[in-house]
N, C-alpha and C. Protein backbone atom coordinates (compact mmCIF):
# COMPACT_ATOMS: atom_id res chain seq x y z
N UNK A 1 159.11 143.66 -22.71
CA UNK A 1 159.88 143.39 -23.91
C UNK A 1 160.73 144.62 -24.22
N UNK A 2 161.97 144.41 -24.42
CA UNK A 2 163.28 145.47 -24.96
C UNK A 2 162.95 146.27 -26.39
N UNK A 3 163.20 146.91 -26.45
CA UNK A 3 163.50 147.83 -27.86
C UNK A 3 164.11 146.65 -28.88
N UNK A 4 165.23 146.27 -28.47
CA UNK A 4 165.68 145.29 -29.30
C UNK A 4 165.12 143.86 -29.59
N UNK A 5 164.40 143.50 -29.11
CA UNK A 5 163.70 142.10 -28.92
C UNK A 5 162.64 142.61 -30.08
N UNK A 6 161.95 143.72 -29.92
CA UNK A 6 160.68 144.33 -30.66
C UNK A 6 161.07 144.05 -31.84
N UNK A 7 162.67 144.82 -32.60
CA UNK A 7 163.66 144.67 -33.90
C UNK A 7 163.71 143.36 -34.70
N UNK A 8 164.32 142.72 -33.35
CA UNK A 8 164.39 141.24 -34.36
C UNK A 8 163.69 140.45 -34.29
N UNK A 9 162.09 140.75 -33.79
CA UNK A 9 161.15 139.42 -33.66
C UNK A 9 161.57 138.88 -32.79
N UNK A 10 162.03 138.31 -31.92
CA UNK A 10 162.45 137.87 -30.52
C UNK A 10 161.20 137.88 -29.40
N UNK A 11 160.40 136.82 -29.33
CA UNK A 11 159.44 136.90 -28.04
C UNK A 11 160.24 136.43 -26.93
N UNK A 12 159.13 137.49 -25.84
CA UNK A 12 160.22 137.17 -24.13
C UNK A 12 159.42 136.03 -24.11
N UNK A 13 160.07 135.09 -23.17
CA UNK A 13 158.99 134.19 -22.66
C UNK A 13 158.39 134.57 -21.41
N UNK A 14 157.29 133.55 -21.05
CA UNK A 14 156.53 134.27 -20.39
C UNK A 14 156.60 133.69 -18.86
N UNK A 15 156.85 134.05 -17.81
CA UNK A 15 156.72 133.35 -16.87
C UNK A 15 155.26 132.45 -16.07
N UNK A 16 155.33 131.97 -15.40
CA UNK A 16 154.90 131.07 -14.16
C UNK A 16 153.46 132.29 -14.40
N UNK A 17 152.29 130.94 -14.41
CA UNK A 17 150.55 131.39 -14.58
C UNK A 17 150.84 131.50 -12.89
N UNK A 18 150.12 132.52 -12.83
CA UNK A 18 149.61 132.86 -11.31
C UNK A 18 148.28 132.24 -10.70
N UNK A 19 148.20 131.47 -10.03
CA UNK A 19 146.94 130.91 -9.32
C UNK A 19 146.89 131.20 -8.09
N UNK A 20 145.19 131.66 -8.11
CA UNK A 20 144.67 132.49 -7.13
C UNK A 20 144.52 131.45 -6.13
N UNK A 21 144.81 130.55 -6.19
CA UNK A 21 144.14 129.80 -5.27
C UNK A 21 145.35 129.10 -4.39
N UNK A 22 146.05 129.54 -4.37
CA UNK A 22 147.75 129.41 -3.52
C UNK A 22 147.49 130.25 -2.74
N UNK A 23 147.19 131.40 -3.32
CA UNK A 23 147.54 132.84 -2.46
C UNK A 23 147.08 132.59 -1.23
N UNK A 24 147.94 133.32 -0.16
CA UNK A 24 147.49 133.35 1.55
C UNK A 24 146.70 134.96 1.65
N UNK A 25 145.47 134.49 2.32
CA UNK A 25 144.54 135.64 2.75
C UNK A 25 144.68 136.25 3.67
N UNK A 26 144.04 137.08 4.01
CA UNK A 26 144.58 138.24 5.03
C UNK A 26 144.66 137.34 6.73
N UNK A 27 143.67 136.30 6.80
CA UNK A 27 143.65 135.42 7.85
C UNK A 27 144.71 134.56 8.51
N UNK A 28 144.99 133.68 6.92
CA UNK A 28 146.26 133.24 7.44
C UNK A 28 147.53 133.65 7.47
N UNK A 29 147.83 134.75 6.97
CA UNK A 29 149.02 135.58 7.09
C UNK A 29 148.76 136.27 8.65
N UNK A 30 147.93 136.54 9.11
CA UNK A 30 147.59 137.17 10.39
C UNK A 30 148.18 135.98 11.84
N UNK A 31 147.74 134.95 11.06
CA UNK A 31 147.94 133.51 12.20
C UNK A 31 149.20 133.21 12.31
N UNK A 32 150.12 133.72 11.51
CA UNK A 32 151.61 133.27 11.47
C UNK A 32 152.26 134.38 11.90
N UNK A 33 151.69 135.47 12.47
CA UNK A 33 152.59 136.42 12.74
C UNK A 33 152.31 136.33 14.36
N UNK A 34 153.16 136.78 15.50
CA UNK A 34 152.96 136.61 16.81
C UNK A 34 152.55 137.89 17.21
N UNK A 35 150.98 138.45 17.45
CA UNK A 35 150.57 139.67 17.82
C UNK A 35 150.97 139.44 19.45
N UNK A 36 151.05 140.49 20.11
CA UNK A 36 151.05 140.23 21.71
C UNK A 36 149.86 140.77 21.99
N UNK A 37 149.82 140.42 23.35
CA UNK A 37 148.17 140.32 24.07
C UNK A 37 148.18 141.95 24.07
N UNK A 38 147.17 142.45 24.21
CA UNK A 38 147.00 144.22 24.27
C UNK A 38 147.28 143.98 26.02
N UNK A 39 146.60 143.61 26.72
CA UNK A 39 146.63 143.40 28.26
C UNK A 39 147.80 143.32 28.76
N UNK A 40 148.85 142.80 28.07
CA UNK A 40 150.50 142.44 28.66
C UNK A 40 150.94 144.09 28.50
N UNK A 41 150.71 144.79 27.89
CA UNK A 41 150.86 146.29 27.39
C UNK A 41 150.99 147.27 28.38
N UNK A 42 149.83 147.00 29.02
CA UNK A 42 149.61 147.89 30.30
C UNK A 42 150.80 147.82 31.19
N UNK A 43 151.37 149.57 31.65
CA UNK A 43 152.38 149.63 32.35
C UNK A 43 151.96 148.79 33.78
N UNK A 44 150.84 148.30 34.11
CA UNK A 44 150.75 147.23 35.70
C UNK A 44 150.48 146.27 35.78
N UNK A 45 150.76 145.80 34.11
CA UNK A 45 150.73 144.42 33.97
C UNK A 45 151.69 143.42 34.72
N UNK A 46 150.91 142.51 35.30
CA UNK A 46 151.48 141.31 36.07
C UNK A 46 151.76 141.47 37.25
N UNK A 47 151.14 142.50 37.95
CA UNK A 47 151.61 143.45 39.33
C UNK A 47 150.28 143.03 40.15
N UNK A 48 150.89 142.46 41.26
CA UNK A 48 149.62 141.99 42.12
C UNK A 48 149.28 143.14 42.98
N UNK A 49 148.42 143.80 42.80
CA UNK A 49 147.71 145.09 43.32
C UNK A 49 147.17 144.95 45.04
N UNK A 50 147.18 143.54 45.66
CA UNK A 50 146.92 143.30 46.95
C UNK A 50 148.52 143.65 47.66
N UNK A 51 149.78 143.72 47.05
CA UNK A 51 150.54 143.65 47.31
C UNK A 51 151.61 145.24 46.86
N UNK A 52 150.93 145.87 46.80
CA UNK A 52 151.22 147.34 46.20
C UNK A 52 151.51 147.94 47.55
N UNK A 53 152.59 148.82 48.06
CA UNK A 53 152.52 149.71 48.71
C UNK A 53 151.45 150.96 49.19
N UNK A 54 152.05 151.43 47.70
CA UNK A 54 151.29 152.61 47.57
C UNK A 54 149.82 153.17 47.38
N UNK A 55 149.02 151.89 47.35
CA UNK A 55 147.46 152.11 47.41
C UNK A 55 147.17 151.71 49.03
N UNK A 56 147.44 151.11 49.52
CA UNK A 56 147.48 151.38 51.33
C UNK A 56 148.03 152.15 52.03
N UNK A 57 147.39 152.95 53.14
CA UNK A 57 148.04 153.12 54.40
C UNK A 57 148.46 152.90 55.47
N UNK A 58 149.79 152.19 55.48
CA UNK A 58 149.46 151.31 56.76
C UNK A 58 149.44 152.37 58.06
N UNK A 59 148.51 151.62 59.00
CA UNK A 59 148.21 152.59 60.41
C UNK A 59 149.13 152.92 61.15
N UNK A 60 150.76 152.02 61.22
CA UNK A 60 151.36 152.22 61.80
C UNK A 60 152.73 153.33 60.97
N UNK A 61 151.92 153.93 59.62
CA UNK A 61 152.71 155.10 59.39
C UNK A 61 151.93 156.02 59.71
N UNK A 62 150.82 156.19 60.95
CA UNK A 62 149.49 157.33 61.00
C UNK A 62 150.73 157.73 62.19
N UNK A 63 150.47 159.23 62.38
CA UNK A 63 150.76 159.83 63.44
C UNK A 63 149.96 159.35 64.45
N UNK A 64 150.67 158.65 65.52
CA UNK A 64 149.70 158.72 66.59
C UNK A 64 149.60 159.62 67.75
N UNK A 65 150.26 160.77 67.81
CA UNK A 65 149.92 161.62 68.41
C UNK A 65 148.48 161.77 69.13
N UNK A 66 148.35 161.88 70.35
CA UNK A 66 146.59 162.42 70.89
C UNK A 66 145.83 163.02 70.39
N UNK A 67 144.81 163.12 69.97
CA UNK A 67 144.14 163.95 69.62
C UNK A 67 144.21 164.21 67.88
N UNK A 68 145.06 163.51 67.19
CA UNK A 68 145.72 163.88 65.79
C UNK A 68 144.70 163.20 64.95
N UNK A 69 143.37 162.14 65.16
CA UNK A 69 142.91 161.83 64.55
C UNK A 69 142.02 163.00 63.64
N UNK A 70 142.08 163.01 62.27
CA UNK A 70 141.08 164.14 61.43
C UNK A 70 140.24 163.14 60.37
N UNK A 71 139.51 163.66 59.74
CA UNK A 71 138.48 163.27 58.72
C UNK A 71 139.68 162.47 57.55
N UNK A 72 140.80 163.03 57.59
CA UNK A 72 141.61 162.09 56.34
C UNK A 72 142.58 161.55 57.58
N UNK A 73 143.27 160.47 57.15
CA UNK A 73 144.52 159.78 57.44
C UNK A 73 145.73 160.30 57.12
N UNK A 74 146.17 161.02 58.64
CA UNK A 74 147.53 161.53 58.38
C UNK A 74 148.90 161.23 58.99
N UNK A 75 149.86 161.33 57.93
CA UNK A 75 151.50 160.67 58.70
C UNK A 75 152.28 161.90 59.38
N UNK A 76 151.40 163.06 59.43
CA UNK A 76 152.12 163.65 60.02
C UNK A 76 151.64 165.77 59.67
N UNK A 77 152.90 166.22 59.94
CA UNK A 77 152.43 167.41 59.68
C UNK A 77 152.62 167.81 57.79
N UNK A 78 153.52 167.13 57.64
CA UNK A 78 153.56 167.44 55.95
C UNK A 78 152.21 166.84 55.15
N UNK A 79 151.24 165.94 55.85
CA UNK A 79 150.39 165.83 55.32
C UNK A 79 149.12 167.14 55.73
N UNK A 80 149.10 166.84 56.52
CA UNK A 80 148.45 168.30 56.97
C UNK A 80 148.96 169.87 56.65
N UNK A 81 150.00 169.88 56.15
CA UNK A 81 150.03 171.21 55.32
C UNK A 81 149.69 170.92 53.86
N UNK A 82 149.88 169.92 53.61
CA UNK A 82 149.48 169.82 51.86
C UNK A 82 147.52 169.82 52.05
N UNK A 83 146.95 169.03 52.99
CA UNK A 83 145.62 168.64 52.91
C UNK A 83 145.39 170.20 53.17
N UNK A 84 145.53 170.97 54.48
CA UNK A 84 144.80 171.94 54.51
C UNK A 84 145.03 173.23 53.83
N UNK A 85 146.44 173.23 53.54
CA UNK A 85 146.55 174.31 52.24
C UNK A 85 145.90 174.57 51.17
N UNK A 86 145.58 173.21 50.58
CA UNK A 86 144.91 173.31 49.16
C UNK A 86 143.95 173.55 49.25
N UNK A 87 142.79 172.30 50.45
CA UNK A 87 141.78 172.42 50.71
C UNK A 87 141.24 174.02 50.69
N UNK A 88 142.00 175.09 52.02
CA UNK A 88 141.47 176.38 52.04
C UNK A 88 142.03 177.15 51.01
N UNK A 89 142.98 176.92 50.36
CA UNK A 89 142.93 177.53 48.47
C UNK A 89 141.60 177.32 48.08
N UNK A 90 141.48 176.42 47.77
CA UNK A 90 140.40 176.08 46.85
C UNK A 90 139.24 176.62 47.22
N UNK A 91 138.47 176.60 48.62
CA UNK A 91 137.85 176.61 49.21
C UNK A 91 137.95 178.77 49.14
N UNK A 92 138.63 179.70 49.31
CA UNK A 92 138.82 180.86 49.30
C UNK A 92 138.70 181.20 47.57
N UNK A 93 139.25 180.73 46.95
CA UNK A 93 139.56 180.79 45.30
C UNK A 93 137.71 180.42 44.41
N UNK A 94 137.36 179.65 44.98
CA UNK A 94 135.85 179.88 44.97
C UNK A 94 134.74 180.95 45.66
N UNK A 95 134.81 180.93 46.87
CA UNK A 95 134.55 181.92 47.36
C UNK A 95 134.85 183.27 47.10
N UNK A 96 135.89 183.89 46.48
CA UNK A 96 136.38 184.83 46.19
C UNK A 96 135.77 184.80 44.86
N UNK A 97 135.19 184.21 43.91
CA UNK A 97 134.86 184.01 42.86
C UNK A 97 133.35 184.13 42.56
N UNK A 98 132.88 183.97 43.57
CA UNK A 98 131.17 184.10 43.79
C UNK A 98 131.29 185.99 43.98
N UNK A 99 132.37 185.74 44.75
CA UNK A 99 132.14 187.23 45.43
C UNK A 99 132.98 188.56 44.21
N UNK A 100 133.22 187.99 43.18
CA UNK A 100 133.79 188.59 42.26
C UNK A 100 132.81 188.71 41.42
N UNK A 101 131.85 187.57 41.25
CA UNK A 101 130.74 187.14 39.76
C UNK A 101 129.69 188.19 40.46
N UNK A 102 129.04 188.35 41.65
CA UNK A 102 128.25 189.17 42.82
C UNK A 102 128.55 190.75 42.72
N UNK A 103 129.88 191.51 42.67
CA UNK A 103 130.24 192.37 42.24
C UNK A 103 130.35 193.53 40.82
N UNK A 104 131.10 191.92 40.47
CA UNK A 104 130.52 192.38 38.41
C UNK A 104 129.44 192.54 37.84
N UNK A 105 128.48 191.91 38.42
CA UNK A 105 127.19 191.82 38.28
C UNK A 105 126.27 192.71 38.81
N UNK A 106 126.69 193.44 39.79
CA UNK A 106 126.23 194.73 40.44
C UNK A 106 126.51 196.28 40.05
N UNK A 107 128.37 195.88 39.36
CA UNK A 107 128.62 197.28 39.39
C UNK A 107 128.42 197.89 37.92
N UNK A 108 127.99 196.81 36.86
CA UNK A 108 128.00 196.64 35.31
C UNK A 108 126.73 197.14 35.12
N UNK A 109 126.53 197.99 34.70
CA UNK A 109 124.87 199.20 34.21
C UNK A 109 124.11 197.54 33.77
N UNK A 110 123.57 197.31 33.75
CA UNK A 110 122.32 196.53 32.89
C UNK A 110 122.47 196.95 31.28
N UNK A 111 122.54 198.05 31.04
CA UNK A 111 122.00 198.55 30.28
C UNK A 111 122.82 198.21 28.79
N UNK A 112 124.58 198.25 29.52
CA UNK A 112 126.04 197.64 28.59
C UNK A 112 125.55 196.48 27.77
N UNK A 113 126.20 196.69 26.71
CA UNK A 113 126.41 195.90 25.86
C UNK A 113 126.90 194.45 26.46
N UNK A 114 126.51 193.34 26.09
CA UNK A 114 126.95 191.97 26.93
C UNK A 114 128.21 192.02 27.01
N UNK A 115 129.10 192.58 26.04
CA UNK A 115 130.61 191.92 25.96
C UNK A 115 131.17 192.74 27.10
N UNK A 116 130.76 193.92 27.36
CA UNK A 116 131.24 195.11 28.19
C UNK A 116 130.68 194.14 29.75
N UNK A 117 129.96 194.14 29.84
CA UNK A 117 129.01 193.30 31.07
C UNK A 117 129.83 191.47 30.95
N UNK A 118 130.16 191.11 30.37
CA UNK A 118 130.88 189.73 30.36
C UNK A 118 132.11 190.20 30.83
N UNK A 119 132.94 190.93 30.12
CA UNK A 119 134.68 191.43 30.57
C UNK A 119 134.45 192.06 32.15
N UNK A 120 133.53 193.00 32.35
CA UNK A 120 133.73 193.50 33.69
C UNK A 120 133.59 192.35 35.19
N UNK A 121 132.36 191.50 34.53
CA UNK A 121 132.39 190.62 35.41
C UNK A 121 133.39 189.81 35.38
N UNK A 122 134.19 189.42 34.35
CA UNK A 122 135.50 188.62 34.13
C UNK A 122 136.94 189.37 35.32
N UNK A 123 136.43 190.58 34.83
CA UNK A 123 137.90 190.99 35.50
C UNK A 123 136.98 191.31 37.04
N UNK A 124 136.45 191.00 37.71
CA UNK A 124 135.70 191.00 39.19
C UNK A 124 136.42 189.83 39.08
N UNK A 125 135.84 188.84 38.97
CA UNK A 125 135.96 187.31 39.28
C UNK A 125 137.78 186.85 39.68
N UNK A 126 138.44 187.51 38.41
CA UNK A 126 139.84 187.34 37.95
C UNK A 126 140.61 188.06 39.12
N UNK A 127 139.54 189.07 39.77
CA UNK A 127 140.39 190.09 40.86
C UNK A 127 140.38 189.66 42.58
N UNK A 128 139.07 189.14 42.34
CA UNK A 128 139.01 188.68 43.42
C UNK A 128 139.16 187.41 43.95
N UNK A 129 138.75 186.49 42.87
CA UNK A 129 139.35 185.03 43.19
C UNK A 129 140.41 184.75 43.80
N UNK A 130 141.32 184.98 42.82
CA UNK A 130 143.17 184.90 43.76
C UNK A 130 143.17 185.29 44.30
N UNK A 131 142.90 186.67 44.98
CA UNK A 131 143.49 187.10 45.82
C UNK A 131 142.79 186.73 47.10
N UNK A 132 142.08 186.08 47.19
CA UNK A 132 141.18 185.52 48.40
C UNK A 132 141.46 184.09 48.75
N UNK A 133 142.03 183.14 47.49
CA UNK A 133 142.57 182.12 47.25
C UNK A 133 144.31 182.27 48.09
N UNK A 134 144.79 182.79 47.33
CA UNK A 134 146.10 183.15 47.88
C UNK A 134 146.19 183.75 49.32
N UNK A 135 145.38 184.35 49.29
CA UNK A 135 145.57 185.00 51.28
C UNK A 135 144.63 184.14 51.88
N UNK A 136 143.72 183.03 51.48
CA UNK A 136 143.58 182.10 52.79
C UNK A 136 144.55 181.16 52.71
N UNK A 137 145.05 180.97 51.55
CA UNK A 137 146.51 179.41 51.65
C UNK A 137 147.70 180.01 52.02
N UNK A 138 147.72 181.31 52.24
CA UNK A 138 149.14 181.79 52.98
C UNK A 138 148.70 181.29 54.28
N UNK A 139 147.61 181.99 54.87
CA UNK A 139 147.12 181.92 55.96
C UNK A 139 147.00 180.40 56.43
N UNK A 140 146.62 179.32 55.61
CA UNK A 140 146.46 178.17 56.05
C UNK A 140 147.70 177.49 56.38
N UNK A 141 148.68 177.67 55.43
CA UNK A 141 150.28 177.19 55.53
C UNK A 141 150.91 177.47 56.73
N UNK A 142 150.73 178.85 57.32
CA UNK A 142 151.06 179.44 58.41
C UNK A 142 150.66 178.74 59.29
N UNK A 143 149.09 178.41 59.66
CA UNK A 143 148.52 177.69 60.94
C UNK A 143 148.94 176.33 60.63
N UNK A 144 148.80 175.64 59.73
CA UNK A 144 149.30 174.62 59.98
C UNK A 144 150.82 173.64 60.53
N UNK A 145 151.46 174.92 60.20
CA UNK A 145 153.04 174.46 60.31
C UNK A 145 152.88 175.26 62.21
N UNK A 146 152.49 176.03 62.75
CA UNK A 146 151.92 176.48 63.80
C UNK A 146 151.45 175.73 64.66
N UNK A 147 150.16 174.92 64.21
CA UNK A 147 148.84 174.09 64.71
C UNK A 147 150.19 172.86 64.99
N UNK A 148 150.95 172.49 64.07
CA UNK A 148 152.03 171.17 63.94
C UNK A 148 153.25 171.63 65.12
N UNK A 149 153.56 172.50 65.01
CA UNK A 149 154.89 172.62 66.22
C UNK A 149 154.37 172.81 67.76
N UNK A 150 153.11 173.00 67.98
CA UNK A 150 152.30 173.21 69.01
C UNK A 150 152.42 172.13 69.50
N UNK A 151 151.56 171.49 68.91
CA UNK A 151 151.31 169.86 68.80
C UNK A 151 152.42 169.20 69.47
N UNK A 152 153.37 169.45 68.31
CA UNK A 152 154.86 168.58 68.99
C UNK A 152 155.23 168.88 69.64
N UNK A 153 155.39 170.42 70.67
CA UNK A 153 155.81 170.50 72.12
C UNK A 153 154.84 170.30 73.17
N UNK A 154 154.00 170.03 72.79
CA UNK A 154 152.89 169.87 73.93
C UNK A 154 152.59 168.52 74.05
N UNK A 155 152.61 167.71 73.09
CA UNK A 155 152.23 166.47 72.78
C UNK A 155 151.25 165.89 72.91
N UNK A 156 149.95 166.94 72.06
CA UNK A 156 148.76 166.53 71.67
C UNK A 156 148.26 166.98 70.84
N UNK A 157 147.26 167.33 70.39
CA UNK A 157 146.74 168.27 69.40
C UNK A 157 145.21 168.16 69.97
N UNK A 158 144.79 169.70 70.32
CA UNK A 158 143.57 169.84 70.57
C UNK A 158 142.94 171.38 70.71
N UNK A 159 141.34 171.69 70.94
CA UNK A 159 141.06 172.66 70.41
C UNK A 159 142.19 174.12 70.23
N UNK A 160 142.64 173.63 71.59
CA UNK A 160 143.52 174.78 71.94
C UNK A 160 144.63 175.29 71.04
N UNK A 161 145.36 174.60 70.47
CA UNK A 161 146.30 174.22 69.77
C UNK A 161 145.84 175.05 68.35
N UNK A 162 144.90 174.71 68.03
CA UNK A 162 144.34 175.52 66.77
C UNK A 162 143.64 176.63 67.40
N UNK A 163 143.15 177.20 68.23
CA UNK A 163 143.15 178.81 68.56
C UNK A 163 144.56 179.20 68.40
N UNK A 164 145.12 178.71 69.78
CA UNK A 164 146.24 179.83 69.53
C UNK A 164 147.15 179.79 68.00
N UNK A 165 147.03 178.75 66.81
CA UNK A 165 147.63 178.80 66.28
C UNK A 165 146.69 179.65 64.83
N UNK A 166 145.53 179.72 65.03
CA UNK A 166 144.86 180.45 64.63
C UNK A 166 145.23 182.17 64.40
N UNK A 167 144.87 182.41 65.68
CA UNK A 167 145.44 184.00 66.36
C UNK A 167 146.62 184.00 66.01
N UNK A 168 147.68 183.46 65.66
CA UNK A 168 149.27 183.88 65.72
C UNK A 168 149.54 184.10 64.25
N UNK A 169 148.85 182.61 63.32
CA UNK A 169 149.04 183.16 61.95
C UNK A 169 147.79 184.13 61.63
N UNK A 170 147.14 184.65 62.28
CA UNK A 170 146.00 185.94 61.64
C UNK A 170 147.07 186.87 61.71
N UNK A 171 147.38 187.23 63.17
CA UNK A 171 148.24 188.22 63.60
C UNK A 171 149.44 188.41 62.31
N UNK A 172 150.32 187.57 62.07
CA UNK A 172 151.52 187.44 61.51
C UNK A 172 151.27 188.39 60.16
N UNK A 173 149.78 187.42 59.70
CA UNK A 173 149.23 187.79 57.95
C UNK A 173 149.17 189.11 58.13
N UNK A 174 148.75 189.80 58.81
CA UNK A 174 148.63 191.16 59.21
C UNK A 174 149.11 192.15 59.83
N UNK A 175 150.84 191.22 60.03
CA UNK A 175 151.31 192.09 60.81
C UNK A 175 151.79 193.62 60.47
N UNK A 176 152.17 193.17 59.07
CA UNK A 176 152.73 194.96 58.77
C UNK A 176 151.60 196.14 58.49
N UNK A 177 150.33 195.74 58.87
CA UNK A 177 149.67 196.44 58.80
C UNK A 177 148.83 197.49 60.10
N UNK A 178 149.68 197.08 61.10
CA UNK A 178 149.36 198.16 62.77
C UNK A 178 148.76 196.57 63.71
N UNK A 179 148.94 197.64 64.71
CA UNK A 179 148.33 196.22 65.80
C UNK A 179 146.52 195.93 65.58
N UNK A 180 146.02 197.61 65.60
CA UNK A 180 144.71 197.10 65.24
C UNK A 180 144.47 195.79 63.89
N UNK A 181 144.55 195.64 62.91
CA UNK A 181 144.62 195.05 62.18
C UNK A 181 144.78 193.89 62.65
N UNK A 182 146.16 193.61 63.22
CA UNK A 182 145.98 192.29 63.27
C UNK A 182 145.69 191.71 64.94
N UNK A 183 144.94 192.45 65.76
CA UNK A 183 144.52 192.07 66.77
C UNK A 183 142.52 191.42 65.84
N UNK A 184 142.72 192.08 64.86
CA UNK A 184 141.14 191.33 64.13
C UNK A 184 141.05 190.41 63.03
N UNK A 185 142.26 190.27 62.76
CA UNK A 185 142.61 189.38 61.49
C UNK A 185 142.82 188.31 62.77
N UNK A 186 143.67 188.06 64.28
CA UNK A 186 143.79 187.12 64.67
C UNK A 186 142.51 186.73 65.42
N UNK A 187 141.75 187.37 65.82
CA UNK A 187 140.81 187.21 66.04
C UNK A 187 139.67 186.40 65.02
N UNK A 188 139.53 186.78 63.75
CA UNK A 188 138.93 186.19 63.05
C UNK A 188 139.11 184.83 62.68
N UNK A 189 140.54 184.81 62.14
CA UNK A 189 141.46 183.40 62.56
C UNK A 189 141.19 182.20 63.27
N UNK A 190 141.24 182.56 64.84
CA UNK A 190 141.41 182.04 65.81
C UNK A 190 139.90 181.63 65.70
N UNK A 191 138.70 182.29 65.43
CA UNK A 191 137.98 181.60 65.70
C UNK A 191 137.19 180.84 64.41
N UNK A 192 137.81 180.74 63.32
CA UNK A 192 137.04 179.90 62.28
C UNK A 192 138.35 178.86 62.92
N UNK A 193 139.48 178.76 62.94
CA UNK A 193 140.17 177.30 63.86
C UNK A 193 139.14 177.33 64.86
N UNK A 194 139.05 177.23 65.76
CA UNK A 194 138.01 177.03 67.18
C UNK A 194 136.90 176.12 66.51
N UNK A 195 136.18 176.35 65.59
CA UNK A 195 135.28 176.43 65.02
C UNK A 195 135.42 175.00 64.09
N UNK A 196 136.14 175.18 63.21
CA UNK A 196 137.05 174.26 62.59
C UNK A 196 137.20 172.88 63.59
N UNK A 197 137.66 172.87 64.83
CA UNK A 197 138.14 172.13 65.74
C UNK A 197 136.64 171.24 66.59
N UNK A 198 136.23 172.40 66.13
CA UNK A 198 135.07 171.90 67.40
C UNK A 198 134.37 171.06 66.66
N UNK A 199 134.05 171.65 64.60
CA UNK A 199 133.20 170.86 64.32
C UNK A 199 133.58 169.36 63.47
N UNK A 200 135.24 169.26 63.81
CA UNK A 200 136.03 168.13 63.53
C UNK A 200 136.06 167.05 64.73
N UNK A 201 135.76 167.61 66.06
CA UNK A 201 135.45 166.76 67.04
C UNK A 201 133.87 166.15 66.88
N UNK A 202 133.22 166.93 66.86
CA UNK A 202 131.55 166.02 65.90
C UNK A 202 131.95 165.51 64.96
N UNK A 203 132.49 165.89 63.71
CA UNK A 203 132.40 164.62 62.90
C UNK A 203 132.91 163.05 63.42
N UNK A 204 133.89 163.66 64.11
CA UNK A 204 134.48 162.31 64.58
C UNK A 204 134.05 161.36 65.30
């Protein structure tokens, strides 16, 4: 009601009684609206998954090279530098990490305060990890692109192939460091490949 209506006695009229019993509930207002399925949502919805590329390998993208069969399915040498790179990252980056936690833990008095004894072993772990990580995946990148061009002029792949490609990237990793050096870095090399080779022919 207005200021002025109040003045001259003037009632508003009143509108339309409200009945509760018209009203639409939360149900049927829900039924008239078109929700979509949550399932249609999914980015692989309606995608026949027997018919997917990319979750198969077909055999006739396997290298068939002699001797090229390994524990994974490979198309070639770019798969084999990604598989064995990471693999011996990972594989050194742990190892280097035991041998960092083994260190810190040795060279830290007992006696230190934990936080002093937590940081020292932190920076062991932090020191030696990578760098054991990183110099076996240099090292692995090397033999493999090595172990792979062997392969392709010879046209097979076998123990041999990973010695000498063993010995050449030890040698290389070590080269600026004198011949002694890397007459034992290829040596060492050469024979975890050998080794490597021999015990990839048993699994197989």
């Amino acid at each position: 009601m207005s200021f002025w209506d109040s003045l001259s006695g003037r009632k508003q009229s009143k509108g339309p009684e409200f009945d509760p019993s018209t009203a639409q509930d939360a149900t049927s207002f829900l039924s008239e609206v078109a929700i979509p399925d949550p399932t249609s949502l999914h980015p692989l919805s309606g995608l026949n998954q027997d018919t997917l590329d990319y979750i198969t390998l077909e055999d006739s993208a396997l290298d068939q090279t002699p001797g090229e069969r390994s524990l994974l399915p490979s198309r070639g040498w770019s798969d084999d530098l990604c598989y064995g790179t990471g693999t011996t990252y990972l594989t050194g980056l742990t190892l280097g990490g035991a041998w960092g936690l083994a260190e810190g833990m040795r060279k830290v008095p007992p006696t230190a305060p934990p936080k002093i004894r937590l940081n020292g072993v932190l920076n062991a772990v932090t020191r030696r990890g990578p760098f054991l990580g990183n110099s076996a995946g240099v090292v692995a990148m090397v033999y493999n692109g090595l172990n792979s061009g062997i392969g392709a002029v010879r046209g097979k792949h076998d123990a041999t192939n990973s010695i000498v490609a063993g010995a050449l990237s030890g040698m290389i990793f070590k080269s600026t460091r004198g011949l002694k050096p890397m007459m034992i870095s290829g040596g060492i090399v050469a024979t975890l490949a050998g080794g490597w080779a021999v015990a990839r022919k048993a699994l197989l």
